[in-house]
C-alpha atoms as a PDB file:
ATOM      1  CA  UNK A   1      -3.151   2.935  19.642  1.00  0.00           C
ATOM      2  CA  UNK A   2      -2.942   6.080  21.170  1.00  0.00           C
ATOM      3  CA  UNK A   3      -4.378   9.248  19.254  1.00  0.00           C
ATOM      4  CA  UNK A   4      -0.197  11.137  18.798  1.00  0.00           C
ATOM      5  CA  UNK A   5       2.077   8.524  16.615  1.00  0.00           C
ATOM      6  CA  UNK A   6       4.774   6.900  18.569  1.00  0.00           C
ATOM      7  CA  UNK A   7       6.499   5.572  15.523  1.00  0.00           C
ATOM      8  CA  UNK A   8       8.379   6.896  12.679  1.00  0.00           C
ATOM      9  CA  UNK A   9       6.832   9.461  10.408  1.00  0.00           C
ATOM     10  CA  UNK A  10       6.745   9.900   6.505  1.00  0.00           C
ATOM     11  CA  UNK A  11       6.757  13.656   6.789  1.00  0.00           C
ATOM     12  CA  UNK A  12      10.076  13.657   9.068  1.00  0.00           C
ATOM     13  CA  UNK A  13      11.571  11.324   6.333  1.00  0.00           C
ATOM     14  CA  UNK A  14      10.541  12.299   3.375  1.00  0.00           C
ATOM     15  CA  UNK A  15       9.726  16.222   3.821  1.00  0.00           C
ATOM     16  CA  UNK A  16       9.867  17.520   0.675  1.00  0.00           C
ATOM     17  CA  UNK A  17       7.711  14.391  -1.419  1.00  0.00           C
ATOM     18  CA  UNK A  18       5.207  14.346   1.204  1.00  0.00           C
ATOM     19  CA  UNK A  19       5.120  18.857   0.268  1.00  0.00           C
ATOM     20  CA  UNK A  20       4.952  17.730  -3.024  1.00  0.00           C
ATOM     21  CA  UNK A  21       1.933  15.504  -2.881  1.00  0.00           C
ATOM     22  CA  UNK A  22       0.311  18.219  -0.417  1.00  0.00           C
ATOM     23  CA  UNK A  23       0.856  20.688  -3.132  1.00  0.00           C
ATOM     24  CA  UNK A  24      -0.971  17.884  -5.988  1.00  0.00           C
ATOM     25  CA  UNK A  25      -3.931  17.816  -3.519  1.00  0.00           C
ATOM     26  CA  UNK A  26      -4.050  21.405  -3.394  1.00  0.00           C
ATOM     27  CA  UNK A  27      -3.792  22.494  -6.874  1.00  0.00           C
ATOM     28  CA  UNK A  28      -6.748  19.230  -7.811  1.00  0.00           C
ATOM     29  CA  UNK A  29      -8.783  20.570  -4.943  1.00  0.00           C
ATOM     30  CA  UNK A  30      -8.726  24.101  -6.756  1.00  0.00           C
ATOM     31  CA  UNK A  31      -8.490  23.356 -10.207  1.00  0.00           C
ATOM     32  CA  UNK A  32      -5.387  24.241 -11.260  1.00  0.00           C
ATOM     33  CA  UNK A  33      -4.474  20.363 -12.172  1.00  0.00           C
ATOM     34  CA  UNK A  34      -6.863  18.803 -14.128  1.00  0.00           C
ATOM     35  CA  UNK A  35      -5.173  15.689 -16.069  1.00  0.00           C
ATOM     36  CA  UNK A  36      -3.340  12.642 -15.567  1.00  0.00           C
ATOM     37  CA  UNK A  37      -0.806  13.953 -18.278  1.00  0.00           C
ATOM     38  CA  UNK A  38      -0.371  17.123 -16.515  1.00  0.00           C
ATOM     39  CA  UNK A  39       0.380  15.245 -12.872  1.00  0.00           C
ATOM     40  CA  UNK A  40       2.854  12.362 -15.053  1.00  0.00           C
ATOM     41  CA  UNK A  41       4.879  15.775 -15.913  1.00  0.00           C
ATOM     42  CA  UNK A  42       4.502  17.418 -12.686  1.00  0.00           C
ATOM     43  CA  UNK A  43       5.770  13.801 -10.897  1.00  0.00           C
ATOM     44  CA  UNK A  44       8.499  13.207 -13.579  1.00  0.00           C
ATOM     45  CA  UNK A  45       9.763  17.303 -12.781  1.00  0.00           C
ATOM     46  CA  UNK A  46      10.105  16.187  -9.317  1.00  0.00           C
ATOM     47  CA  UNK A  47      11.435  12.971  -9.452  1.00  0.00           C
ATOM     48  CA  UNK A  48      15.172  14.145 -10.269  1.00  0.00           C
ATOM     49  CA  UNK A  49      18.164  11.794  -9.792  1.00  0.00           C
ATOM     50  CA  UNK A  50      18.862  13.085  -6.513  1.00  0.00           C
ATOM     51  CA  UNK A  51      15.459  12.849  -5.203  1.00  0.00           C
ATOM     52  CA  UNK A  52      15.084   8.874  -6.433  1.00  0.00           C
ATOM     53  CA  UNK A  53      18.222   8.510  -4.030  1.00  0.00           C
ATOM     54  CA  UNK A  54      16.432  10.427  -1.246  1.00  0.00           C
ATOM     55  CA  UNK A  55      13.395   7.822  -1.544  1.00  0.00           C
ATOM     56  CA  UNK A  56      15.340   4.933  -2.266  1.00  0.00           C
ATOM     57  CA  UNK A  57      17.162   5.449   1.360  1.00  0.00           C
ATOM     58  CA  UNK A  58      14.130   5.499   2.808  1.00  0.00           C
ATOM     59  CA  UNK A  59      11.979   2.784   0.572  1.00  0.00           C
ATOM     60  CA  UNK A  60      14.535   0.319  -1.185  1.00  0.00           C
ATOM     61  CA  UNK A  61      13.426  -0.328  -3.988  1.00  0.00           C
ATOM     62  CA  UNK A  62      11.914   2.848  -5.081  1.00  0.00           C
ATOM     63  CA  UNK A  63      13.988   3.676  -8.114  1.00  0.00           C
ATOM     64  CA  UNK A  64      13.562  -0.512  -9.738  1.00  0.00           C
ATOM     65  CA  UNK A  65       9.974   0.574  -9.494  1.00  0.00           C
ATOM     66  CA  UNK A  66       9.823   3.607 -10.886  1.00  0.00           C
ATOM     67  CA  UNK A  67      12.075   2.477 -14.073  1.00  0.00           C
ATOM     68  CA  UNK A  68       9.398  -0.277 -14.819  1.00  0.00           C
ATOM     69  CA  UNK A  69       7.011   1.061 -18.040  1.00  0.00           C
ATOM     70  CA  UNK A  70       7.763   4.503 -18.094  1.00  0.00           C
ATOM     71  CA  UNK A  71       7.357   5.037 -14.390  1.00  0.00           C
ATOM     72  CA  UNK A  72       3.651   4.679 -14.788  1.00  0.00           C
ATOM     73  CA  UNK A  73       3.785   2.954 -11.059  1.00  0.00           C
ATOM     74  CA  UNK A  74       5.734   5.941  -9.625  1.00  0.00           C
ATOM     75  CA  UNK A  75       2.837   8.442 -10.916  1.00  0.00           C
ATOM     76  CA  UNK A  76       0.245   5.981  -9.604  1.00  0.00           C
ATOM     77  CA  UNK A  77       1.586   6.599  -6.213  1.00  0.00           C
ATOM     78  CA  UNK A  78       1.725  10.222  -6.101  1.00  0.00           C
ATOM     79  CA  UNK A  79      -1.727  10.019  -7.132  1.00  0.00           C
ATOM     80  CA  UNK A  80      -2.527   8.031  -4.580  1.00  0.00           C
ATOM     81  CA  UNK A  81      -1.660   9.934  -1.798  1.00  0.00           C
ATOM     82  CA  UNK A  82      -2.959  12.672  -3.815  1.00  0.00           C
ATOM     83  CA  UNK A  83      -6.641  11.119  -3.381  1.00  0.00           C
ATOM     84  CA  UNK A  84      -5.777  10.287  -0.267  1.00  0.00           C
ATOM     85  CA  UNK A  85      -4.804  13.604   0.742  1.00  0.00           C
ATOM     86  CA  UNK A  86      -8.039  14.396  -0.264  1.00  0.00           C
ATOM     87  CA  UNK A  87      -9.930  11.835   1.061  1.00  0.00           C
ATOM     88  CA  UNK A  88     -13.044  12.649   3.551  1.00  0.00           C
ATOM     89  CA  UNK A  89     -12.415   9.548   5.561  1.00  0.00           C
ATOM     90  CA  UNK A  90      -8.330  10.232   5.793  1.00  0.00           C
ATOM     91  CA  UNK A  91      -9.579  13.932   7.659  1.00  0.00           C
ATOM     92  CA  UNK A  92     -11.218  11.693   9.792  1.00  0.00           C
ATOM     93  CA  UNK A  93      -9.168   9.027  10.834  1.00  0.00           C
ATOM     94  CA  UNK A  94      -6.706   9.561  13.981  1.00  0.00           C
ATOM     95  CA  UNK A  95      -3.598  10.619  14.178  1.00  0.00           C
ATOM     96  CA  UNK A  96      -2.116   7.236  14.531  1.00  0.00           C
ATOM     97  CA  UNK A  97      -4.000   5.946  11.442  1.00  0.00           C
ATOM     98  CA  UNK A  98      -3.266   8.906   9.093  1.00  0.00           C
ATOM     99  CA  UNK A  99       0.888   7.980   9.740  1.00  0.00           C
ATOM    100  CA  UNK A 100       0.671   4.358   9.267  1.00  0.00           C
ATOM    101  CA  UNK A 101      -1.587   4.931   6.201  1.00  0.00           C
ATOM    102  CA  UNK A 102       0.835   7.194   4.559  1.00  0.00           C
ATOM    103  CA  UNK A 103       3.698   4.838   5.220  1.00  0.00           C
ATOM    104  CA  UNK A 104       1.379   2.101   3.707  1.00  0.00           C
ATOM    105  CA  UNK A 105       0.647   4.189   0.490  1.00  0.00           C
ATOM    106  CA  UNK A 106       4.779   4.534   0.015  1.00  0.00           C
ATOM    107  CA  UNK A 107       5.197   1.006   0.150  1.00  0.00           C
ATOM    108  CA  UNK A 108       1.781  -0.898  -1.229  1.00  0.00           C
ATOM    109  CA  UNK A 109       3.594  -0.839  -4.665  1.00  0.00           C
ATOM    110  CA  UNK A 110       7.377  -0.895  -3.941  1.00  0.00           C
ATOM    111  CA  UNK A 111       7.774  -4.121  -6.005  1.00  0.00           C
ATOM    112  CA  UNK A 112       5.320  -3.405  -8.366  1.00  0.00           C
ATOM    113  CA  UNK A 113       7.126  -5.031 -11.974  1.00  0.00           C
ATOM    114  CA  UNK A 114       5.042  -3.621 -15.004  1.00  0.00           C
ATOM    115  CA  UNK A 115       6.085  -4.901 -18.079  1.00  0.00           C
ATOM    116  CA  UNK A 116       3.979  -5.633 -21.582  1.00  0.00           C
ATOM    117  CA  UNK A 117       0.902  -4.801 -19.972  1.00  0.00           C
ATOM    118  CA  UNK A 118       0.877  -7.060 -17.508  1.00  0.00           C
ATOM    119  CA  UNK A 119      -0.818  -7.448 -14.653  1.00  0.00           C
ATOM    120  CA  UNK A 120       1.493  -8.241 -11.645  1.00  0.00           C
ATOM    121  CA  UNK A 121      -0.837 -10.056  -9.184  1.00  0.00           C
ATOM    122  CA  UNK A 122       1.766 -10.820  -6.716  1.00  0.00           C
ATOM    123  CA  UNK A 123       3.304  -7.554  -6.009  1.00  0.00           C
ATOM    124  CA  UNK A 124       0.883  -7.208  -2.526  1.00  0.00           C
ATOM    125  CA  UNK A 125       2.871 -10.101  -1.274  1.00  0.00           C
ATOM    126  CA  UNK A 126       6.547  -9.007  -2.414  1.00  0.00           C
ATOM    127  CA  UNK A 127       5.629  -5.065  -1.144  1.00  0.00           C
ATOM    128  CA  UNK A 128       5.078  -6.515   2.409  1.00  0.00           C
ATOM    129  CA  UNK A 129       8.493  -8.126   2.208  1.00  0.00           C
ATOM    130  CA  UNK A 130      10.271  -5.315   0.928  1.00  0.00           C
ATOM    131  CA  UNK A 131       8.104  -2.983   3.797  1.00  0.00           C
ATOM    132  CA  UNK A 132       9.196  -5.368   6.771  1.00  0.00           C
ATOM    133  CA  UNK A 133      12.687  -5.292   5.571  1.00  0.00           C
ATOM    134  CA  UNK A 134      13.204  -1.733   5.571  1.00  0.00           C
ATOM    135  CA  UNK A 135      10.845   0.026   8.780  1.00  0.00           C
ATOM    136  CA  UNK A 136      13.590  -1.292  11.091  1.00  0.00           C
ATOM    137  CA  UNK A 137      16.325   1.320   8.808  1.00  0.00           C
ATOM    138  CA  UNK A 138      13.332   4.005   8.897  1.00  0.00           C
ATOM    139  CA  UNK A 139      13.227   3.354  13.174  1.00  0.00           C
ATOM    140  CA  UNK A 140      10.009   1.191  13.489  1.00  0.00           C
ATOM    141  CA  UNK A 141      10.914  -1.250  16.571  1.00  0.00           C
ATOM    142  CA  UNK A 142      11.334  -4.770  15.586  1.00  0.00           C
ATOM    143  CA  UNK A 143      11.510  -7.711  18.435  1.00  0.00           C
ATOM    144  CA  UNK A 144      14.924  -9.912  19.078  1.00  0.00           C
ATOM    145  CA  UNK A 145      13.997 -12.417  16.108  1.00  0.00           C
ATOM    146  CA  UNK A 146      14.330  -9.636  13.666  1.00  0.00           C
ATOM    147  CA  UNK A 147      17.929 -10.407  12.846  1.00  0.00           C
ATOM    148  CA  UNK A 148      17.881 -14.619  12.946  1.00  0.00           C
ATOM    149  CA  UNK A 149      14.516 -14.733  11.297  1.00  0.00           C
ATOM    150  CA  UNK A 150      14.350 -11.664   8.699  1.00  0.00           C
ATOM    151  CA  UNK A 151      15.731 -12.955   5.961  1.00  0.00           C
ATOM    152  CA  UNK A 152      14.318 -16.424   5.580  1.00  0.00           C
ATOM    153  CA  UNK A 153      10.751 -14.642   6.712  1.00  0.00           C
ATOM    154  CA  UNK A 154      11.525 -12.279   3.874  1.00  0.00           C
ATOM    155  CA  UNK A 155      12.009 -15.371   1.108  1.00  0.00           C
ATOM    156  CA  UNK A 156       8.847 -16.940   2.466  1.00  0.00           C
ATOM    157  CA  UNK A 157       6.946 -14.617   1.311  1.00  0.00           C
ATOM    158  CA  UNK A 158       8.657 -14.096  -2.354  1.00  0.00           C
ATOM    159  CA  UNK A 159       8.458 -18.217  -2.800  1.00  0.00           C
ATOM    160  CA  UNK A 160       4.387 -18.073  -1.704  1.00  0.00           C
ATOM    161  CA  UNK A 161       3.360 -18.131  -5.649  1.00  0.00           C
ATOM    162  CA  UNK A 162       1.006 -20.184  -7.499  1.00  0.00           C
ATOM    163  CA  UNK A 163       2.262 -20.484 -10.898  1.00  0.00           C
ATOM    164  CA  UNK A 164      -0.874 -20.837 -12.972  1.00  0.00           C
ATOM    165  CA  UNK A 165       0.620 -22.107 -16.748  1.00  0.00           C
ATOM    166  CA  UNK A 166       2.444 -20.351 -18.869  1.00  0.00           C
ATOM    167  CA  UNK A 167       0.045 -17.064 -20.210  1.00  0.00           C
ATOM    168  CA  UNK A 168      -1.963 -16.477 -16.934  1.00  0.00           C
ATOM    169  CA  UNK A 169       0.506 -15.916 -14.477  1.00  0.00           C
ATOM    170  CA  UNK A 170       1.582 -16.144 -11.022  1.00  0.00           C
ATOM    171  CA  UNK A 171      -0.816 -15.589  -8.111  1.00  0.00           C
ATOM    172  CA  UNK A 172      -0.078 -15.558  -4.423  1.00  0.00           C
ATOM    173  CA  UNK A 173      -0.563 -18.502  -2.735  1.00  0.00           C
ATOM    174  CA  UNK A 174      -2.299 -17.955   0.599  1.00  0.00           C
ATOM    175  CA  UNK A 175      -1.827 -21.632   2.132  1.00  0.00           C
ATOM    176  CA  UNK A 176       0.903 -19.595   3.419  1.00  0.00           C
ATOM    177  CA  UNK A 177      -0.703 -17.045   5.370  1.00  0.00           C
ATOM    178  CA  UNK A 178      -0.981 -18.719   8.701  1.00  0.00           C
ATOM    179  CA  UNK A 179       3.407 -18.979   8.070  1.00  0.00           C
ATOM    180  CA  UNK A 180       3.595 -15.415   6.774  1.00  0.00           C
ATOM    181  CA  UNK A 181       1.134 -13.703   9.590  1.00  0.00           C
ATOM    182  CA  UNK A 182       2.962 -15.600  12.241  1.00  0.00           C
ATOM    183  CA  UNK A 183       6.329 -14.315  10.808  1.00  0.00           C
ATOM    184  CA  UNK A 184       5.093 -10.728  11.065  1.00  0.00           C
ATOM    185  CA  UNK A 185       4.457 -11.091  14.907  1.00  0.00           C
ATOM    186  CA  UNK A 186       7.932 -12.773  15.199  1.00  0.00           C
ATOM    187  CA  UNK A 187       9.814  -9.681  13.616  1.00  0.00           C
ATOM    188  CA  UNK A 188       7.301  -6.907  14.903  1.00  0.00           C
ATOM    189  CA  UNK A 189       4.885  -7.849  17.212  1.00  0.00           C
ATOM    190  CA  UNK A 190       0.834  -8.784  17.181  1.00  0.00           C
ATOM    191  CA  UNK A 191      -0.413  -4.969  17.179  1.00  0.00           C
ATOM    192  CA  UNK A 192       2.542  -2.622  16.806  1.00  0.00           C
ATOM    193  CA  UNK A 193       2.503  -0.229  14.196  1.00  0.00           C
ATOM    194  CA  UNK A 194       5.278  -1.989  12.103  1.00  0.00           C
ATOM    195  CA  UNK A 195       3.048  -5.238  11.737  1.00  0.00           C
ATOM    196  CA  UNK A 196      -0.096  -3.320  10.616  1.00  0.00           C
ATOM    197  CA  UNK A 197       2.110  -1.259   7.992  1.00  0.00           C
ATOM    198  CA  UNK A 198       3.105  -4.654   6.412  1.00  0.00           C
ATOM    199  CA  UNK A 199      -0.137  -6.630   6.976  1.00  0.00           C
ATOM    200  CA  UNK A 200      -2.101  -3.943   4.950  1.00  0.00           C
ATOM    201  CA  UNK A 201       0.410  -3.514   2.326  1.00  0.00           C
ATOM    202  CA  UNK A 202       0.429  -7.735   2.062  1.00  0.00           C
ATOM    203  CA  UNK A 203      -3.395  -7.896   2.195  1.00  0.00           C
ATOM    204  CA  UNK A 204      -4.175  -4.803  -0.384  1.00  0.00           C
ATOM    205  CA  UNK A 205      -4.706  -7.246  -3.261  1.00  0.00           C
ATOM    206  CA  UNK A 206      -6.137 -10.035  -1.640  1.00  0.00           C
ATOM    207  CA  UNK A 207     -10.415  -8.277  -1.040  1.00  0.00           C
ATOM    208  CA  UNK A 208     -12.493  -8.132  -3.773  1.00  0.00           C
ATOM    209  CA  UNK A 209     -13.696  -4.898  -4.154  1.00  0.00           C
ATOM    210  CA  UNK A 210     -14.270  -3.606  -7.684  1.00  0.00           C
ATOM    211  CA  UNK A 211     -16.344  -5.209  -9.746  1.00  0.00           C
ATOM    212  CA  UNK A 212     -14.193  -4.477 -13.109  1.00  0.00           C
ATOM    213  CA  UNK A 213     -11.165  -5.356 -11.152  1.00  0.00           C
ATOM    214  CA  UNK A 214     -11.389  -8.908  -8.938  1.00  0.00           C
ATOM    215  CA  UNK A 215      -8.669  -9.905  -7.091  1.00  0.00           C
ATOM    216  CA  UNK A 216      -7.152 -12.686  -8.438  1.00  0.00           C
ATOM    217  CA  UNK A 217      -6.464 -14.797  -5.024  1.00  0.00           C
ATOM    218  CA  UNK A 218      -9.039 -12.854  -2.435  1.00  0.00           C
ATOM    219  CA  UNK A 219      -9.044 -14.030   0.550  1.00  0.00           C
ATOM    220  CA  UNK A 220     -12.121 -16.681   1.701  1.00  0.00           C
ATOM    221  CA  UNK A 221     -14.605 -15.534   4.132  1.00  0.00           C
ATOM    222  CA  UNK A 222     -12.808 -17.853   6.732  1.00  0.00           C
ATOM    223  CA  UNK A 223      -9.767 -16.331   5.811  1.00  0.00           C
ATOM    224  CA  UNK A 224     -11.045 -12.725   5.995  1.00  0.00           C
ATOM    225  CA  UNK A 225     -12.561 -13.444   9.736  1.00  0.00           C
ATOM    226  CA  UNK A 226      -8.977 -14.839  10.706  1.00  0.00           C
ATOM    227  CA  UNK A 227      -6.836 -11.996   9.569  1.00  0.00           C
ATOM    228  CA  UNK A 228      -8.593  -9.105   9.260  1.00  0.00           C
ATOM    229  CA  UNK A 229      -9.243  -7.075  12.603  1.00  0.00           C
ATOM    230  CA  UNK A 230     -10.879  -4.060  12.704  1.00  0.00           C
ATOM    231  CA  UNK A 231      -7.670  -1.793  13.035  1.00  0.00           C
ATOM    232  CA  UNK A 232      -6.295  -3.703  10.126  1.00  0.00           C
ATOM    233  CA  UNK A 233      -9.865  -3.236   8.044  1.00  0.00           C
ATOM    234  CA  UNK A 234      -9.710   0.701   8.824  1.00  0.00           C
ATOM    235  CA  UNK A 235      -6.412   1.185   7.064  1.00  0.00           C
ATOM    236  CA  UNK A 236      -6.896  -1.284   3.980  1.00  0.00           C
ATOM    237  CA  UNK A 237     -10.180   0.710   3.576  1.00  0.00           C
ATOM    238  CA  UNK A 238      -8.026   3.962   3.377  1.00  0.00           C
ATOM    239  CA  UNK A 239      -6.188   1.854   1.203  1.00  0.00           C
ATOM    240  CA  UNK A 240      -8.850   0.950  -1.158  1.00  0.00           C
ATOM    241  CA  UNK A 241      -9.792   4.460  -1.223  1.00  0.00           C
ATOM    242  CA  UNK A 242      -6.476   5.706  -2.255  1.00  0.00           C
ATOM    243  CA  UNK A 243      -5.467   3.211  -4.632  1.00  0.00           C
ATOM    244  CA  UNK A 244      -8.412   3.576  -6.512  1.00  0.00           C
ATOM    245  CA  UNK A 245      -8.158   7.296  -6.785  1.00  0.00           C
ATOM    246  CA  UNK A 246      -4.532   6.481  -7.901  1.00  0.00           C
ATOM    247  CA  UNK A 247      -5.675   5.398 -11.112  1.00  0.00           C
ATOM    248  CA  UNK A 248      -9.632   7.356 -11.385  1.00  0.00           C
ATOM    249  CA  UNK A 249      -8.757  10.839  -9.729  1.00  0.00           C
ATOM    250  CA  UNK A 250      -9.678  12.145 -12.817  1.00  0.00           C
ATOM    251  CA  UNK A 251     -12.606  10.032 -14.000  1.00  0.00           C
ATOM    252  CA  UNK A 252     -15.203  11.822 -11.341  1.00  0.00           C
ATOM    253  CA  UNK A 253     -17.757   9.447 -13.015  1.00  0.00           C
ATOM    254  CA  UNK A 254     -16.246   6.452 -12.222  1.00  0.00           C
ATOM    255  CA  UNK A 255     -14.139   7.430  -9.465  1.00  0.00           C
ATOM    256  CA  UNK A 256     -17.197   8.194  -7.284  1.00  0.00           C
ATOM    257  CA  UNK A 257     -18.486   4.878  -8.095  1.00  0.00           C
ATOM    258  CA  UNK A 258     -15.519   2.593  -7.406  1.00  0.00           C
ATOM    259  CA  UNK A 259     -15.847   4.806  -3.872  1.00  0.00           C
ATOM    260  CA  UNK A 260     -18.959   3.502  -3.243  1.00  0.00           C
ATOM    261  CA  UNK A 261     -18.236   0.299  -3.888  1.00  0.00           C
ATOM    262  CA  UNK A 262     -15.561  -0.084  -1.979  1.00  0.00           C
ATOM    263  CA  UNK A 263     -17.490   1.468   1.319  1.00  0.00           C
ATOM    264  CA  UNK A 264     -20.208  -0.793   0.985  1.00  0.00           C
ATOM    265  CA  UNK A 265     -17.068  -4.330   0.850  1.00  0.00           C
ATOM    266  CA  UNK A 266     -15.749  -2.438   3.819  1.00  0.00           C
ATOM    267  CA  UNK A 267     -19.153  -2.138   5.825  1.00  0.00           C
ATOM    268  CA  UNK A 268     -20.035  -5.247   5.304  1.00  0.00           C
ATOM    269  CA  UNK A 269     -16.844  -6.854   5.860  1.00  0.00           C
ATOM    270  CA  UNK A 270     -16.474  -4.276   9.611  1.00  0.00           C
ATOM    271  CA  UNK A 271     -19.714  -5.939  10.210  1.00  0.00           C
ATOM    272  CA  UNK A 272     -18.527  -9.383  10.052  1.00  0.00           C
ATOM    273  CA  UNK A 273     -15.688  -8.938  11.962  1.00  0.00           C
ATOM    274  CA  UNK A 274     -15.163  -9.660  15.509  1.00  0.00           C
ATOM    275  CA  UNK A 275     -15.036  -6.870  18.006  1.00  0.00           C
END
């Protein structure tokens, strides 16, 4: 990809949440926010009525996820690209990468459901969908399939579950990756930046990478040699990265170990993978 973005940007879209997480990064970076209670109240400020609608336009299904337990997801997020905003290896990614990440960061959770404290293991898969069905509205360029094979690529993905009994919960069910990745190329192409926004947001929850935390259907090392690329590998590490510092940004302690934790997956997994 070349080093200036020739796709769709978050910042053109969404302006003013994009100056709002810029302004999160600044005041952590300088000490003037200092608690997960103060950034819930500075996110819930923000998040008015008419700004849900702004997002939702943009990322359908924005405001279903942000009603979910108190909009605990919805913070999560703005942390996110808080940490990633603040994040040593986002400053030194290229152009093309820091776009597509930030896309990726909007929609890794879209379809997140929180309920009862429960974990929802599946969302990775259902985020994808909801991702490919909406870049063509936000102006990512989609092939001639998009229209006759969309929607049933779209169900695909929300039917590949594992139901695992009755307290444990569903779990994606990869035998239907080769289906699902060959779908993405269908509606987006192999490479374009459309099909790596929606293969990292499908993949986000499928690499084990912290040790407290393992993924509940992670993907085999076969698997991982098939489907992960290096391209792909640089933005789920960004990812990683982010995500993590959506829930530890202010648990320095811990936050600086789940970092090196998840460096050390991604090395090893950049060194497995093909060139």
């Amino acid at each position: 990809m070349t080093n200036e973005p020739g796709f769709p940007t978050i910042d053109r879209h969404l302006p003013e949440m994009m100056a709002f997480a810029r302004g999160l990064a600044n005041d952590f970076r300088s000490g003037h926010l200092q608690s997960w209670q103060a950034l819930t109240q500075r996110v819930d400020d923000f998040f008015s009525p008419a700004m849900l609608d702004t997002v939702e336009a943009v990322a359908p299904g924005w405001r279903e996820m942000a009603a979910y337990a108190q909009g605990v997801t919805q913070v999560h997020v703005m942390c996110a690209f808080t940490g990633l905003l603040l994040c040593h290896e986002f400053e030194h990614a290229s152009r093309a990468q820091q776009e597509l990440i930030k896309w990726i960061v909007l929609f890794h959770d879209i379809a997140k459901q929180v309920s009862d404290g429960k974990s929802d293991r599946i969302h990775g898969f259902r985020s994808a969908a909801k991702a490919g069905a909406a870049l063509r509205g936000i102006g990512f360029a989609v092939t001639a399939d998009y229209d006759s094979y969309g929607d049933a690529w779209c169900a695909l993905v929300h039917a590949a579950i594992v139901r695992r009994g009755e307290t444990a919960g569903p779990i994606q069910d990869n035998r239907k990756l080769p289906e699902i990745i060959d779908g993405i190329g269908r509606l987006f192409g192999r490479d374009t930046a459309a099909s790596l926004i929606v293969r990292t947001v499908l993949f986000h929850m499928s690499i084990n990478i912290i040790e407290e935390y393992p993924a509940a259907a992670p993907l085999t090392d076969s698997e991982s040699g098939r489907y992960l690329d290096r391209e792909l590998l640089a933005l789920l590490k960004l990812m990683s990265l982010a995500d993590s510092d959506g829930w530890e940004l202010f648990r320095p302690p811990t936050r600086e170990r789940y970092r090196r934790q998840t460096l050390a997956v991604f090395d090893k997994l950049a060194s497995n993978c093909p060139t």
